[in-house]
Protein backbone atom coordinates (compact mmCIF):
# COMPACT_ATOMS: atom_id res chain seq x y z
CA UNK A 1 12.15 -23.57 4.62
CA UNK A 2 9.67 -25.00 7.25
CA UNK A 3 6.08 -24.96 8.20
CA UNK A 4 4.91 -21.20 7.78
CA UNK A 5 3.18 -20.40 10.76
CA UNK A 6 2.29 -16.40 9.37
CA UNK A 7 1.35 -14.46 6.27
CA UNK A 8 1.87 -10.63 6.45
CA UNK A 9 0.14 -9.33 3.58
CA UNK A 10 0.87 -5.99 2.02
CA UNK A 11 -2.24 -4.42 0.98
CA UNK A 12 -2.38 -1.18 -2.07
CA UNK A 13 -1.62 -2.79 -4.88
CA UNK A 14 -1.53 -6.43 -3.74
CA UNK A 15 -4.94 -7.01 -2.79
CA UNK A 16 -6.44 -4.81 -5.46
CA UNK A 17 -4.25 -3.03 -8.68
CA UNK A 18 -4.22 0.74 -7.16
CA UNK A 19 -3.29 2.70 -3.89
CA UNK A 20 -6.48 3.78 -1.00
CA UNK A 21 -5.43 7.00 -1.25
CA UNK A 22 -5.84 7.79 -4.70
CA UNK A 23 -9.65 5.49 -4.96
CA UNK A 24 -10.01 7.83 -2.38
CA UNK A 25 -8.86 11.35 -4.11
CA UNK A 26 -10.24 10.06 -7.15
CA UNK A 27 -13.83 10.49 -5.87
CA UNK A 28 -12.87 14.06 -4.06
CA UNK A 29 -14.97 16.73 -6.29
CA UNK A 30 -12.90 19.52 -4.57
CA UNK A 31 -10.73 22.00 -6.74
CA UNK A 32 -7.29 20.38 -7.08
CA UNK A 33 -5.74 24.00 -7.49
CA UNK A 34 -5.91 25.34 -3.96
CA UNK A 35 -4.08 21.75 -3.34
CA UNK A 36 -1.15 22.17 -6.29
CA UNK A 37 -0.79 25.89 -5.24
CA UNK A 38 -0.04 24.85 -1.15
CA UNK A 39 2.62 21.96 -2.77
CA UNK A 40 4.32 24.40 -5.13
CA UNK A 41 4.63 27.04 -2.46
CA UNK A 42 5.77 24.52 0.21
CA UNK A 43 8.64 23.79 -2.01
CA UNK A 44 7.40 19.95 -2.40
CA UNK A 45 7.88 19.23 -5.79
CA UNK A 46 8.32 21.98 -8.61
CA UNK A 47 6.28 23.17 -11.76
CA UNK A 48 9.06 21.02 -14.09
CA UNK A 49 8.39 18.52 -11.83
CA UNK A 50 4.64 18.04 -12.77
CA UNK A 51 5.34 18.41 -16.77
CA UNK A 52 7.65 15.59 -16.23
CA UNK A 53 4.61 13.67 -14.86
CA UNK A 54 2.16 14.56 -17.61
CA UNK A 55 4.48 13.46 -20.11
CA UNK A 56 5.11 10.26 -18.08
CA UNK A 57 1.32 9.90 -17.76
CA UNK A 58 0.50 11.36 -21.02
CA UNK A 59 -1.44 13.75 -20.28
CA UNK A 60 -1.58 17.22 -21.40
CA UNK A 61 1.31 19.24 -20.26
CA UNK A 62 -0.16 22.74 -20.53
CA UNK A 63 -2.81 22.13 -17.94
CA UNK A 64 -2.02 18.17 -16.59
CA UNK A 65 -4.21 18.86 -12.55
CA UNK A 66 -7.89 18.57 -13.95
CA UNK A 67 -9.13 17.12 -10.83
CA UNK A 68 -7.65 16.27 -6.84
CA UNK A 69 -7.26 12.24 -8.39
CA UNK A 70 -4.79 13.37 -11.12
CA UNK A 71 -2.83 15.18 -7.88
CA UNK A 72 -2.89 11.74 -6.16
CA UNK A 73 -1.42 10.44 -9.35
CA UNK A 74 1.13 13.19 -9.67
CA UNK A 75 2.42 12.26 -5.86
CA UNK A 76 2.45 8.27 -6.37
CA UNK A 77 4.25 9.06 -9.50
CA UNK A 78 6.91 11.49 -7.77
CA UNK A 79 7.47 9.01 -5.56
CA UNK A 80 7.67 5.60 -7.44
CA UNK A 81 8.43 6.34 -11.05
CA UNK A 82 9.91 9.79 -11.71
CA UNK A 83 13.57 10.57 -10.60
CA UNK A 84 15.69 13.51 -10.11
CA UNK A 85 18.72 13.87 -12.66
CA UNK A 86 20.59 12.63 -9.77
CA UNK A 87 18.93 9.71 -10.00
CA UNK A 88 16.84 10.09 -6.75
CA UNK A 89 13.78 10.45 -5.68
CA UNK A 90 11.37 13.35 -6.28
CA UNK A 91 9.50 12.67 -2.79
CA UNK A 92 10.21 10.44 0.21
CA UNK A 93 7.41 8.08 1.27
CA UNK A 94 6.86 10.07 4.21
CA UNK A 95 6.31 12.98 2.18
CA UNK A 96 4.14 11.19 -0.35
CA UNK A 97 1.58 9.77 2.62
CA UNK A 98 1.39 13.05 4.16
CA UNK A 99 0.24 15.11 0.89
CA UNK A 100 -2.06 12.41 -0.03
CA UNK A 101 -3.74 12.11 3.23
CA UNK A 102 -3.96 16.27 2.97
CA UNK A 103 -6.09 15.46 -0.17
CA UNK A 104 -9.07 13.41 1.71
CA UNK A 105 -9.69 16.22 3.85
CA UNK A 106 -13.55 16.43 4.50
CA UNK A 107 -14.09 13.31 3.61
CA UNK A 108 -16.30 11.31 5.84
CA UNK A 109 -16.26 7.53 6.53
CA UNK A 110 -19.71 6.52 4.71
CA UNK A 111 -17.82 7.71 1.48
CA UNK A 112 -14.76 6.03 2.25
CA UNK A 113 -17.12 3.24 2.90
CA UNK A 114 -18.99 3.22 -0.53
CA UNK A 115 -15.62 4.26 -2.05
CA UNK A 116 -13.73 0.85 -1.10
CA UNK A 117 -16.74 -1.08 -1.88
CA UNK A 118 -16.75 -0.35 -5.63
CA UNK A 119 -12.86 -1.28 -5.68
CA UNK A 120 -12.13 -5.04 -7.62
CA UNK A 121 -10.16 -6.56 -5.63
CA UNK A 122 -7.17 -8.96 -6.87
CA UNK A 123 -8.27 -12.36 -8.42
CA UNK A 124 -7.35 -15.16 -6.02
CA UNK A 125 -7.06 -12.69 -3.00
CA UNK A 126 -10.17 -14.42 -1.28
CA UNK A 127 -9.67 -17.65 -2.07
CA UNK A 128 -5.70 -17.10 -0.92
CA UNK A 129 -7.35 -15.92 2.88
CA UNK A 130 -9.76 -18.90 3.19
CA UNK A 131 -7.41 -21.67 2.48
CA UNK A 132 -5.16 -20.25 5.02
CA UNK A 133 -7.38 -19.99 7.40
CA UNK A 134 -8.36 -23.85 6.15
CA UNK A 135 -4.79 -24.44 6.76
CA UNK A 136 -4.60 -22.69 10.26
CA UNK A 137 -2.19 -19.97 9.03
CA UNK A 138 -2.59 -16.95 10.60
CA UNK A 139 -2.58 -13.69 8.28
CA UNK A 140 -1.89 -10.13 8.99
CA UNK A 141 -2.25 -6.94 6.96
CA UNK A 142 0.23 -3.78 7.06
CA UNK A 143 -0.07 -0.93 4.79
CA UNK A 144 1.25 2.48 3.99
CA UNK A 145 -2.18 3.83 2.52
CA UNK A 146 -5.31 5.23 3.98
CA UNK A 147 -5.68 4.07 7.40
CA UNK A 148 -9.25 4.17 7.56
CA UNK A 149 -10.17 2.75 3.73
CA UNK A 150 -7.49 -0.45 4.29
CA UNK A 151 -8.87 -1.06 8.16
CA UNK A 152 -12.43 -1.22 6.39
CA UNK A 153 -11.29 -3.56 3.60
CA UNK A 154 -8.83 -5.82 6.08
CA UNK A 155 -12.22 -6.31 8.12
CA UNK A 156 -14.18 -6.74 5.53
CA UNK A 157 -12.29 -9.34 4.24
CA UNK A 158 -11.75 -11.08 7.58
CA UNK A 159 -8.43 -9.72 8.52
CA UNK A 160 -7.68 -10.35 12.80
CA UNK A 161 -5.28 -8.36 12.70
CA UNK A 162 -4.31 -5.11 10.87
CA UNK A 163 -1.53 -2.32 10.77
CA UNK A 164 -1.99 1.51 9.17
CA UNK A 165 -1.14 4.12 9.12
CA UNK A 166 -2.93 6.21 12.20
CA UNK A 167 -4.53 8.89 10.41
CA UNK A 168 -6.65 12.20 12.33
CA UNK A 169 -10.20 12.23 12.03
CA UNK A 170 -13.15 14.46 13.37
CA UNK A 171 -15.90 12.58 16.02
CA UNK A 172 -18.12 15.13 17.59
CA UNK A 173 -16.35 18.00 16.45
CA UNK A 174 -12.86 17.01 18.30
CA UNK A 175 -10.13 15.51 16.63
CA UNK A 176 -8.72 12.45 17.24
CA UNK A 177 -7.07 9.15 16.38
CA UNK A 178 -8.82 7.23 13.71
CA UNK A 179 -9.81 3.10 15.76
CA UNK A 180 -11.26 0.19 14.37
CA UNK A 181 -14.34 1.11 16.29
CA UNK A 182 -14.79 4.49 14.53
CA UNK A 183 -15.15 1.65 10.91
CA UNK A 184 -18.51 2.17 10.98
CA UNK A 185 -19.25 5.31 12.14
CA UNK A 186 -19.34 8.58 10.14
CA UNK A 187 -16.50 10.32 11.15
CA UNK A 188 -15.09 13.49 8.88
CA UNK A 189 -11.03 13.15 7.73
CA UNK A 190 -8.92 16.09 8.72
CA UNK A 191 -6.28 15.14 6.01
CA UNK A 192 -3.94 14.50 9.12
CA UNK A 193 -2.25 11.68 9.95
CA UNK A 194 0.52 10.51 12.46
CA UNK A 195 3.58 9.56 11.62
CA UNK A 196 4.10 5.09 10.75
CA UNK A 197 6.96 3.30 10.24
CA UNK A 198 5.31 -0.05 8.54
CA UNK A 199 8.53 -2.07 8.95
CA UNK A 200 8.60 -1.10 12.82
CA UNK A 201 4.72 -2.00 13.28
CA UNK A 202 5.08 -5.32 11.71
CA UNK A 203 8.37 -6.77 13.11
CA UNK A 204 7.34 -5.21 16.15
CA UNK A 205 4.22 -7.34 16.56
CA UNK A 206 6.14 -10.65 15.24
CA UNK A 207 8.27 -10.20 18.35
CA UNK A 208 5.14 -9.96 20.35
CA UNK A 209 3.60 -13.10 19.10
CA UNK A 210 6.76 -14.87 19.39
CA UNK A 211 7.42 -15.29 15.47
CA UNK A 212 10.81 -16.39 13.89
CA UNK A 213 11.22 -15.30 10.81
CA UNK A 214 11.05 -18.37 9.30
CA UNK A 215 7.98 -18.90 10.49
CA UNK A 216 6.76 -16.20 7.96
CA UNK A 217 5.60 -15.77 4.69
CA UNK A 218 5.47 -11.63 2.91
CA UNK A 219 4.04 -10.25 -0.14
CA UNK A 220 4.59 -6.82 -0.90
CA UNK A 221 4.83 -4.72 -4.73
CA UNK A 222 6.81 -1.57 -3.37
CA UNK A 223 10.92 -1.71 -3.48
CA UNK A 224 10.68 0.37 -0.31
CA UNK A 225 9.88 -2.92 1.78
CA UNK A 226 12.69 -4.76 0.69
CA UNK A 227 14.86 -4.52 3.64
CA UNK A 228 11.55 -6.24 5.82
CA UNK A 229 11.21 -8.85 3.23
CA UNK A 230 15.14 -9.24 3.03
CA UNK A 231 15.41 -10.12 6.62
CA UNK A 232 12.06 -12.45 6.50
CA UNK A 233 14.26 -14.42 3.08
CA UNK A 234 17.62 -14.50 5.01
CA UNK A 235 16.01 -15.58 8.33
CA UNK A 236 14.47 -18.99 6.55
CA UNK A 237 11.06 -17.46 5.82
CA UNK A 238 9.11 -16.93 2.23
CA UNK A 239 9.15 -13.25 0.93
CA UNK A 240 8.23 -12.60 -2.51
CA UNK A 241 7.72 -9.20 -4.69
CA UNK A 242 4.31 -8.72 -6.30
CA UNK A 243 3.88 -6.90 -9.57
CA UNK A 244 6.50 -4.67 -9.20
CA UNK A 245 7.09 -1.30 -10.58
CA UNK A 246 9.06 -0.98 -13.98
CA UNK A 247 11.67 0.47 -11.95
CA UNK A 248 11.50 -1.19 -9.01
CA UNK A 249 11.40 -4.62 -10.07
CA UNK A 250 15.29 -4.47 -10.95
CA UNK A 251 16.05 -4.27 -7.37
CA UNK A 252 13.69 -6.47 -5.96
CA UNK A 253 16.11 -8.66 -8.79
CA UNK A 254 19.03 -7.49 -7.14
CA UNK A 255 17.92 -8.24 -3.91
CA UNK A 256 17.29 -11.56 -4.48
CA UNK A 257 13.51 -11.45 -3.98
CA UNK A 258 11.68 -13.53 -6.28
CA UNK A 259 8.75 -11.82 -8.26
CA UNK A 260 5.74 -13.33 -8.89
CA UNK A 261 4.24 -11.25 -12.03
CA UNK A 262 1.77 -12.47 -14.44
CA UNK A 263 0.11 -10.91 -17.35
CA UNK A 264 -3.02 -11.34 -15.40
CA UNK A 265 -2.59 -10.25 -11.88
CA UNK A 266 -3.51 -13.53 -9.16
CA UNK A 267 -2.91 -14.46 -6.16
CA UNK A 268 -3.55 -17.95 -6.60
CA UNK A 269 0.05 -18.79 -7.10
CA UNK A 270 0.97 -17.48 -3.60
CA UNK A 271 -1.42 -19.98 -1.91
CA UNK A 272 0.57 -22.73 -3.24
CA UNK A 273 3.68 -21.36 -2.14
CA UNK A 274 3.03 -20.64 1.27
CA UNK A 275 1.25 -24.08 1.90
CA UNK A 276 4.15 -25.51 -0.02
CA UNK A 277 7.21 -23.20 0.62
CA UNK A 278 10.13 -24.61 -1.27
CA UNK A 279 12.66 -23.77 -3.89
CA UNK A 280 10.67 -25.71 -6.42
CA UNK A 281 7.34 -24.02 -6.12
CA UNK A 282 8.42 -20.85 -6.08
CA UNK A 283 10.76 -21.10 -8.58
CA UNK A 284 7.30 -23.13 -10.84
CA UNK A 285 5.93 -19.71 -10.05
CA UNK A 286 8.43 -17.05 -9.93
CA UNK A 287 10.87 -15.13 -11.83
């Protein structure tokens, strides 16, 4: 491994321990039943489907939906954790980003604000983004969540350049794409969003900058993104699996992808291995 010239950070659950989308449900003081009602009779997941969630969650299975952020929960959970007796998948990630965004409908941008603002985020996250930018590294952010919460938290936090998922908002009563301009306005969320292909955005702006993949260094939690961190570790450059999943941690394994997971969640670790990307640190770090 060489000189890494790139970081492409994923964001939920790397730079902070839980997905935009559900901070952002979680705060929504709207009936979840009109919500669970459109899934059910859309045919997205089934009633069975939901009891296996509370028990997984441990909630009450007579009445598990007290509020829209238990929903949230119920998708990420359909999605990541809870399988089919086939052994696949209760929702696509498509499907999952599409019923969450449906969730933060009405929502306006000051709360999203506010919202992402109260959020801790990951220790060693800050410190990780200033000694790269010490070290003349550039960084990047891509993320599946809520494109307006992560472009608001990839600013914030001093991000040039960011990659989301292009979600439909409300600005003088039209609707339109959500822009990095609109961060500080107070537009109104439509629970709409166009469709975003992270994978696609990300190696598609690499080419466009001109970057090898061993000139880059990724850090991502979800076993979805193992193909783009697969062909980042097979073309010379760092890629490394972040607090996993229970069950997706075997196949970041089986991929090949080191993990780094800790009892307490840092990011300290990965500034050492990108400013020092060899076998021996990650392996000091990694499992």
């Amino acid at each position: 491994m060489g000189y890494i010239i790139a970081v492409n950070w994923d964001v939920d659950r790397v730079w902070y321990p839980g997905i935009s989308s559900s901070y952002c449900a979680g705060q929504n003081p709207q009936d979840p039943e009109p919500h669970l009602k459109r899934f059910l009779k859309g045919g997205l997941f089934t009633e069975d489907d939901v009891t296996k969630w509370a028990e997984y969650a441990g909630k009450d299975t007579s009445d598990p939906i007290q509020s829209v952020g238990d929903l949230a929960d119920c998708l990420t959970a359909l999605y990541h954790d809870i399988k089919n007796p086939d052994g696949k998948r209760v929702l696509e990630k498509s499907q999952t980003v599409e019923a969450k965004q449906s969730l933060l409908r009405g929502m306006t941008m000051e709360q999203v604000r506010d919202i992402a603002d109260g959020v801790e985020l990951t220790p060693g996250l800050q410190k990780a983004i200033e000694e790269f930018n010490k070290s003349g590294v550039r960084q990047v952010a891509f993320s599946d969540g809520f494109g307006p919460f992560v472009s608001y938290v990839a600013r914030r936090e001093g991000m040039g350049y960011w990659g989301v998922v292009p979600a439909i908002v409300k600005a003088d009563g039209k609707e339109t794409i959500f822009t990095n301009e609109m961060i500080d306005s107070d537009v109104v969320m439509t629970g709409k969003a166009e469709p975003y292909i992270k994978a696609d955005a990300f190696f598609a702006l690499s080419e466009r900058r001109g970057y090898k993949p061993s000139d880059l260094a990724a850090i991502d939690d979800s076993e979805t993104n193992i193909p783009t961190l697969k062909r980042i570790q097979e073309g010379g450059g760092v890629a490394i699996g972040f607090n996993p999943s229970e069950s997706g941690a075997p196949k970041f394994r089986q991929a090949g992808i080191p993990i780094l997971q800790q009892e307490e969640r840092t990011l300290e670790p990965f500034i050492e291995i990108v400013l020092d990307p060899t076998d021996a640190t990650i392996g000091k770090y990694c499992l």
